[in-house]
C-alpha atoms as a PDB file:
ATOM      1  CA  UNK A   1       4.378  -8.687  -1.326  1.00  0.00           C
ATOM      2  CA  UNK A   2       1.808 -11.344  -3.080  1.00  0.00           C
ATOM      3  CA  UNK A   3       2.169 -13.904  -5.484  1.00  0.00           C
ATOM      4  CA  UNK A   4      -0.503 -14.216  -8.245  1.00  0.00           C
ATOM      5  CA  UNK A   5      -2.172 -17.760  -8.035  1.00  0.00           C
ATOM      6  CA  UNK A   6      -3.881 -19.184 -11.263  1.00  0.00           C
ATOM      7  CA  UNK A   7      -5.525 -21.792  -9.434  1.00  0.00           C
ATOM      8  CA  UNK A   8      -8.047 -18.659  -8.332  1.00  0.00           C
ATOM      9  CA  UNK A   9      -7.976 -17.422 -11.995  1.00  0.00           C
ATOM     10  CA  UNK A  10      -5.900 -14.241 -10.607  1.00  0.00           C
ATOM     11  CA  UNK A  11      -4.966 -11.718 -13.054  1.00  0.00           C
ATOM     12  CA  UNK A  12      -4.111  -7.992 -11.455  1.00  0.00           C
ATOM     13  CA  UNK A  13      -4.648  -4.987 -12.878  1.00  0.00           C
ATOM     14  CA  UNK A  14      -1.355  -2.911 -13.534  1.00  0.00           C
ATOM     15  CA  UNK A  15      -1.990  -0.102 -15.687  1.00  0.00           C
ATOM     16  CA  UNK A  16      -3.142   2.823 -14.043  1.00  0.00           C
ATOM     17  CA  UNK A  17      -5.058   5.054 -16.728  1.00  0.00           C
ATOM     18  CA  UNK A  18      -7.783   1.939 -16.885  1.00  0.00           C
ATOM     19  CA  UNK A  19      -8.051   2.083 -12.894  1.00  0.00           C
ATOM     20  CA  UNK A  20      -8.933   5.691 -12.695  1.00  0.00           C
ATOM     21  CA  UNK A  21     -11.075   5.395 -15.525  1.00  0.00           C
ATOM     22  CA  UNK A  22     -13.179   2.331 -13.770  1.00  0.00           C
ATOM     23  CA  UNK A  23     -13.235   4.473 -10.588  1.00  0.00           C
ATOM     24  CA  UNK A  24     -14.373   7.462 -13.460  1.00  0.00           C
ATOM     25  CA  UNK A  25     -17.287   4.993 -14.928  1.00  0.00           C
ATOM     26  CA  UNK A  26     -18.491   4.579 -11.599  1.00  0.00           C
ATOM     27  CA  UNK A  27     -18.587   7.768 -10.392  1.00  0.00           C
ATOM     28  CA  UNK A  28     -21.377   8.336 -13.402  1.00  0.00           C
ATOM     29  CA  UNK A  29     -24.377   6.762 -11.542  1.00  0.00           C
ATOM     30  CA  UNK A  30     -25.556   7.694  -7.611  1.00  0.00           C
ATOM     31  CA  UNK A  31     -23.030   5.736  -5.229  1.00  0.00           C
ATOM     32  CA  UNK A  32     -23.545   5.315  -1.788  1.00  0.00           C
ATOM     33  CA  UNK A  33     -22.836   1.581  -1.261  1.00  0.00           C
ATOM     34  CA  UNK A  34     -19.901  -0.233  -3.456  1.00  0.00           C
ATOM     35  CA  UNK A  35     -18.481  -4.089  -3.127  1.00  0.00           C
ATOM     36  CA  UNK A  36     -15.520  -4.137  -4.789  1.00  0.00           C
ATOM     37  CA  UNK A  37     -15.272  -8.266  -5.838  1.00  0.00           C
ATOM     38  CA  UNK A  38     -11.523 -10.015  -5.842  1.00  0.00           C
ATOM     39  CA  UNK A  39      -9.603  -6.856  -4.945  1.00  0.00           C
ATOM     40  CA  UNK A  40      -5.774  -8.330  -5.240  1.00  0.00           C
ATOM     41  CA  UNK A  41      -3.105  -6.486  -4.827  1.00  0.00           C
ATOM     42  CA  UNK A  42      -5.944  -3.535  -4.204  1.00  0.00           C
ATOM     43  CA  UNK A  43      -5.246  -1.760  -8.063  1.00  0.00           C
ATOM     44  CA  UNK A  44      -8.633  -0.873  -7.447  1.00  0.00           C
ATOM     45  CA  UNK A  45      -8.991  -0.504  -3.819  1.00  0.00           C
ATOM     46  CA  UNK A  46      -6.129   2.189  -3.621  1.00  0.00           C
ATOM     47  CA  UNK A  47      -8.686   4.808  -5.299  1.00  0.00           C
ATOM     48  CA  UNK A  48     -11.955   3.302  -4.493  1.00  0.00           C
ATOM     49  CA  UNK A  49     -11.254   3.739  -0.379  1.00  0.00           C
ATOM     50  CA  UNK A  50     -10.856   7.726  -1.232  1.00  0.00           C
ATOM     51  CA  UNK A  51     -14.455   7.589  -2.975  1.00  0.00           C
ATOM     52  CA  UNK A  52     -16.245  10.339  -1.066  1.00  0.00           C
ATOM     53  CA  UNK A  53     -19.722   8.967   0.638  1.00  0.00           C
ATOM     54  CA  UNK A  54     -19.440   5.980   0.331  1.00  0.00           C
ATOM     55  CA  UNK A  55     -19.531   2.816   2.334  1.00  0.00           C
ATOM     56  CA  UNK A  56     -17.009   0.628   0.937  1.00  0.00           C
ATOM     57  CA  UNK A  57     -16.316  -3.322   1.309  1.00  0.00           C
ATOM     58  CA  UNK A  58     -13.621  -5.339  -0.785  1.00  0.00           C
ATOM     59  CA  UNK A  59     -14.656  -9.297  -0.967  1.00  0.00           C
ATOM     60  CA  UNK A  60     -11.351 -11.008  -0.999  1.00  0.00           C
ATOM     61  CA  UNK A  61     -10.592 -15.051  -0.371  1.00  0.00           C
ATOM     62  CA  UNK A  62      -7.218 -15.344  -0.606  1.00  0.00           C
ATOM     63  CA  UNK A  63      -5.575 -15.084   2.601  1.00  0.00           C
ATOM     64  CA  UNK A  64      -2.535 -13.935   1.260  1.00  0.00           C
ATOM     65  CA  UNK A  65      -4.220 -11.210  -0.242  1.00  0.00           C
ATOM     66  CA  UNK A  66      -6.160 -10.352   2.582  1.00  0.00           C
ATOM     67  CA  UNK A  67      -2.584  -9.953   4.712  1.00  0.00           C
ATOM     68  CA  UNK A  68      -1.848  -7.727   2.126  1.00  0.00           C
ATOM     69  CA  UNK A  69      -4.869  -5.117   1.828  1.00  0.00           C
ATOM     70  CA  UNK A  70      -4.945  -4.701   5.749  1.00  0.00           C
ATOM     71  CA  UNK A  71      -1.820  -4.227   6.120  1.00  0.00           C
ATOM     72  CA  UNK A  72      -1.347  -2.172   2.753  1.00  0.00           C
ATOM     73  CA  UNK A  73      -4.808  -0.118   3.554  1.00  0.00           C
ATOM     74  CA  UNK A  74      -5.244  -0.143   7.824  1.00  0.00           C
ATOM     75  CA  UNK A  75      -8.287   1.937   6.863  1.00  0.00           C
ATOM     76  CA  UNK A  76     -10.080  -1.143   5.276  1.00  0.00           C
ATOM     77  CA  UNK A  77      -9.422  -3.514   8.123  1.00  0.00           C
ATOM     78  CA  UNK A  78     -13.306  -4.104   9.048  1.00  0.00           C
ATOM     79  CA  UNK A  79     -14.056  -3.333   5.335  1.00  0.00           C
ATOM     80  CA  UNK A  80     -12.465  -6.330   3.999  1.00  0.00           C
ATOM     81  CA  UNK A  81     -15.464  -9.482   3.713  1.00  0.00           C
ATOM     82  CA  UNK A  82     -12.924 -12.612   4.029  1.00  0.00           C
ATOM     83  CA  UNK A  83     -14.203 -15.133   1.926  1.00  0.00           C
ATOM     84  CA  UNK A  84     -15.753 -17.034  -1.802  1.00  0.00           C
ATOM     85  CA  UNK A  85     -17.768 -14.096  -3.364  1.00  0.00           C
ATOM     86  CA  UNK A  86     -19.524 -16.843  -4.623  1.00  0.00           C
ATOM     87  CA  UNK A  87     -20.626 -17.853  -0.978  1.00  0.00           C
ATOM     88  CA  UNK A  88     -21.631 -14.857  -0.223  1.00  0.00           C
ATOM     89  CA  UNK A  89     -24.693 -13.141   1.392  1.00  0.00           C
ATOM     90  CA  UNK A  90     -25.084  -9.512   0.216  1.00  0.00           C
ATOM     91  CA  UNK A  91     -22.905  -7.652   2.126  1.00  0.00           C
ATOM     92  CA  UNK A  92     -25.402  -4.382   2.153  1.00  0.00           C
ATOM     93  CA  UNK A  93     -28.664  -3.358   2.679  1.00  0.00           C
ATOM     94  CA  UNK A  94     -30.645  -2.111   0.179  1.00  0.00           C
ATOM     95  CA  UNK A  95     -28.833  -1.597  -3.277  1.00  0.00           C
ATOM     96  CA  UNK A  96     -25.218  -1.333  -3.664  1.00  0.00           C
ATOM     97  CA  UNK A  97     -23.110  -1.322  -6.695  1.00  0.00           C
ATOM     98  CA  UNK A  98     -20.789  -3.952  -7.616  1.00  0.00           C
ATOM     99  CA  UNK A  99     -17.152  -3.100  -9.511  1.00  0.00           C
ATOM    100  CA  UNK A 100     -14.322  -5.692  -9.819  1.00  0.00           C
ATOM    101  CA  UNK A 101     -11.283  -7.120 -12.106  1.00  0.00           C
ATOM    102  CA  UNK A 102     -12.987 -10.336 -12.227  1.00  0.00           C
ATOM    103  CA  UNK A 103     -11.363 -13.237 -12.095  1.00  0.00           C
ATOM    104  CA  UNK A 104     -11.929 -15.614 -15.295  1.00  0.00           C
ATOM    105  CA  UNK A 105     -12.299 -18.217 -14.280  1.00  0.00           C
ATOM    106  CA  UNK A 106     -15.487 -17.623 -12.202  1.00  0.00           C
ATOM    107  CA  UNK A 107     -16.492 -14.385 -14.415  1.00  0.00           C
ATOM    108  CA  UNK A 108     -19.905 -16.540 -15.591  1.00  0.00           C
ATOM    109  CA  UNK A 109     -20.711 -17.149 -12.006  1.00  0.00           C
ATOM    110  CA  UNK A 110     -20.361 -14.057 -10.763  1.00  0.00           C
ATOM    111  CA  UNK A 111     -22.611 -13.160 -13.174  1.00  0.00           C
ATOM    112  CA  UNK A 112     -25.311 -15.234 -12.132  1.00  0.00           C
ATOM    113  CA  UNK A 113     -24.744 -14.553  -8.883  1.00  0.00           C
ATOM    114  CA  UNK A 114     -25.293 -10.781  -9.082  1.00  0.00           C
ATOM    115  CA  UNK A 115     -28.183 -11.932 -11.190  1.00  0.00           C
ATOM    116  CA  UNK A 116     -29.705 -13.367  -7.943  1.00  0.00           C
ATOM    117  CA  UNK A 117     -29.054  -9.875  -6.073  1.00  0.00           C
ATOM    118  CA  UNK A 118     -30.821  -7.757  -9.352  1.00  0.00           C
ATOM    119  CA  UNK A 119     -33.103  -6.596  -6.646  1.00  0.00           C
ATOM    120  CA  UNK A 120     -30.382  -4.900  -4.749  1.00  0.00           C
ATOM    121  CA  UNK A 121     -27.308  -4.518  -7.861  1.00  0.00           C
ATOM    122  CA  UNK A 122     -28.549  -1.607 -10.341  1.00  0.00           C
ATOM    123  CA  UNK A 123     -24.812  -1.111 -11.568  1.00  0.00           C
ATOM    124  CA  UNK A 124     -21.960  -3.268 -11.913  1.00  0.00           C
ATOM    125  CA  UNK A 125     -18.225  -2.070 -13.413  1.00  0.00           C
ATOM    126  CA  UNK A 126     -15.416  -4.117 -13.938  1.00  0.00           C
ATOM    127  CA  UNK A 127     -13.059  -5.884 -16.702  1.00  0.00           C
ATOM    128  CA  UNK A 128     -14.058  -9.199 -17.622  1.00  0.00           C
ATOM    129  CA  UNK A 129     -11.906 -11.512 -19.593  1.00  0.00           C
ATOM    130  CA  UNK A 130     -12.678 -10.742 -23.634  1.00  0.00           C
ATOM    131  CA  UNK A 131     -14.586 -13.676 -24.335  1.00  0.00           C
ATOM    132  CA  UNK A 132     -16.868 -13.625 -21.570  1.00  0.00           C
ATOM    133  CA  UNK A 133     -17.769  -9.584 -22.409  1.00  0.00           C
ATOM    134  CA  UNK A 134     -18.682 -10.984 -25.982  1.00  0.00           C
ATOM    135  CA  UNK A 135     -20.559 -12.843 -24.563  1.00  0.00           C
ATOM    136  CA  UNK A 136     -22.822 -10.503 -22.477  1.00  0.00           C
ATOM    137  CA  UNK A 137     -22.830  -8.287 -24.998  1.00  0.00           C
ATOM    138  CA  UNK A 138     -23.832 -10.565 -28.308  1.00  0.00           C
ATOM    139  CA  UNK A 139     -27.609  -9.448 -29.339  1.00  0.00           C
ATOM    140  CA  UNK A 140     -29.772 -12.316 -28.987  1.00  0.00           C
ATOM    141  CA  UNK A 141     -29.586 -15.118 -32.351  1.00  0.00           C
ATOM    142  CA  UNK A 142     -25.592 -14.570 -32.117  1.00  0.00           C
ATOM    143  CA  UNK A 143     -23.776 -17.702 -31.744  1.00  0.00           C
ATOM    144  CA  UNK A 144     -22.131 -16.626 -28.413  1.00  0.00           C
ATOM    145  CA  UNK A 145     -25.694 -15.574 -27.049  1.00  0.00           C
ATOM    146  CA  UNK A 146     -25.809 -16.621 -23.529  1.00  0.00           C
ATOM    147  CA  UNK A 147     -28.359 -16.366 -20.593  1.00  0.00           C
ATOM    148  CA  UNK A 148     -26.019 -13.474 -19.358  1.00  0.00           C
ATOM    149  CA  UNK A 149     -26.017 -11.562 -22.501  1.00  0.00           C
ATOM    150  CA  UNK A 150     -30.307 -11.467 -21.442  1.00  0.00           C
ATOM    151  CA  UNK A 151     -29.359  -9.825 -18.153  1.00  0.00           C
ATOM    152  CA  UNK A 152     -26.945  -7.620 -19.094  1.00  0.00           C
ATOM    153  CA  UNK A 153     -29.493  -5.930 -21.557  1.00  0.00           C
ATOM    154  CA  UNK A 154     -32.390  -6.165 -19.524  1.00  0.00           C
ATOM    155  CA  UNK A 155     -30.765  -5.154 -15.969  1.00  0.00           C
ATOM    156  CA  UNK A 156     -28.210  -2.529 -17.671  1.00  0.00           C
ATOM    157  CA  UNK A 157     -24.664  -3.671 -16.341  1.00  0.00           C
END
């Protein structure tokens, strides 16, 4: 199994009905290309890999978590980027989408670094920790108005 380690801001996704109903949201807009960001325990990956058409990577740093998914999912074993998301040089050609649990404690950078990739990132899904989606989503003048509440409305995340 896995243990959950804080010190990466890890929290996993258990309950089903909100999985299929990411894997749902994203299924909305044209997918060809998806990077799923901090897979886990896979919560996630376990529907995303049976996306039809698509080419499918999972970003994951922890080692132990990496053990896990490839030996949990053989089918993702050159799927699986090992290493900081945060370090990362876009995994795709062209424009991909972007879907994740992200972790909290790095849910502002990840942000700003899909915000560098806007060129290539039309659509990103995921669960953010509830104070950093207020964030986002404050209309400009609100106290918790932040430079990624501007790209959220302007790039439609």
């Amino acid at each position: 199994m896995y243990t959950l380690k804080k010190s990466l801001g890890q929290h996993f996704l258990k309950d089903e009905n909100i999985c299929r109903k990411i894997v749902e949201a994203l299924q909305q807009e044209p997918l060809s290309k998806l990077l799923e960001v901090g897979p886990g325990g896979g919560a996630l990956t376990k529907y995303l890999k049976d996306v039809p058409a698509i080419d499918f990577k999972a970003i994951e740093i922890d080692d132990e978590k990496v053990a896990y998914l490839s030996g949990t999912y053989p089918e993702l074993k050159d799927k699986i980027v090992h290493e900081s998301f945060l370090d990362t040089l876009p995994p795709f050609e062209g424009e991909f989408t972007i879907v994740g649990n992200f972790p909290y404690n790095i849910s502002t950078q990840i942000l700003f670094k899909v915000l560098d990739w806007k060129e290539q990132v039309p659509v990103v899904v995921g669960m953010f920790q509830k104070e950093v989606a207020q964030r986002v989503a404050a209309p400009s003048g609100n106290k918790v108005y932040g430079c990624s509440a501007f790209w959220y409305r302007r790039f439609t995340m």
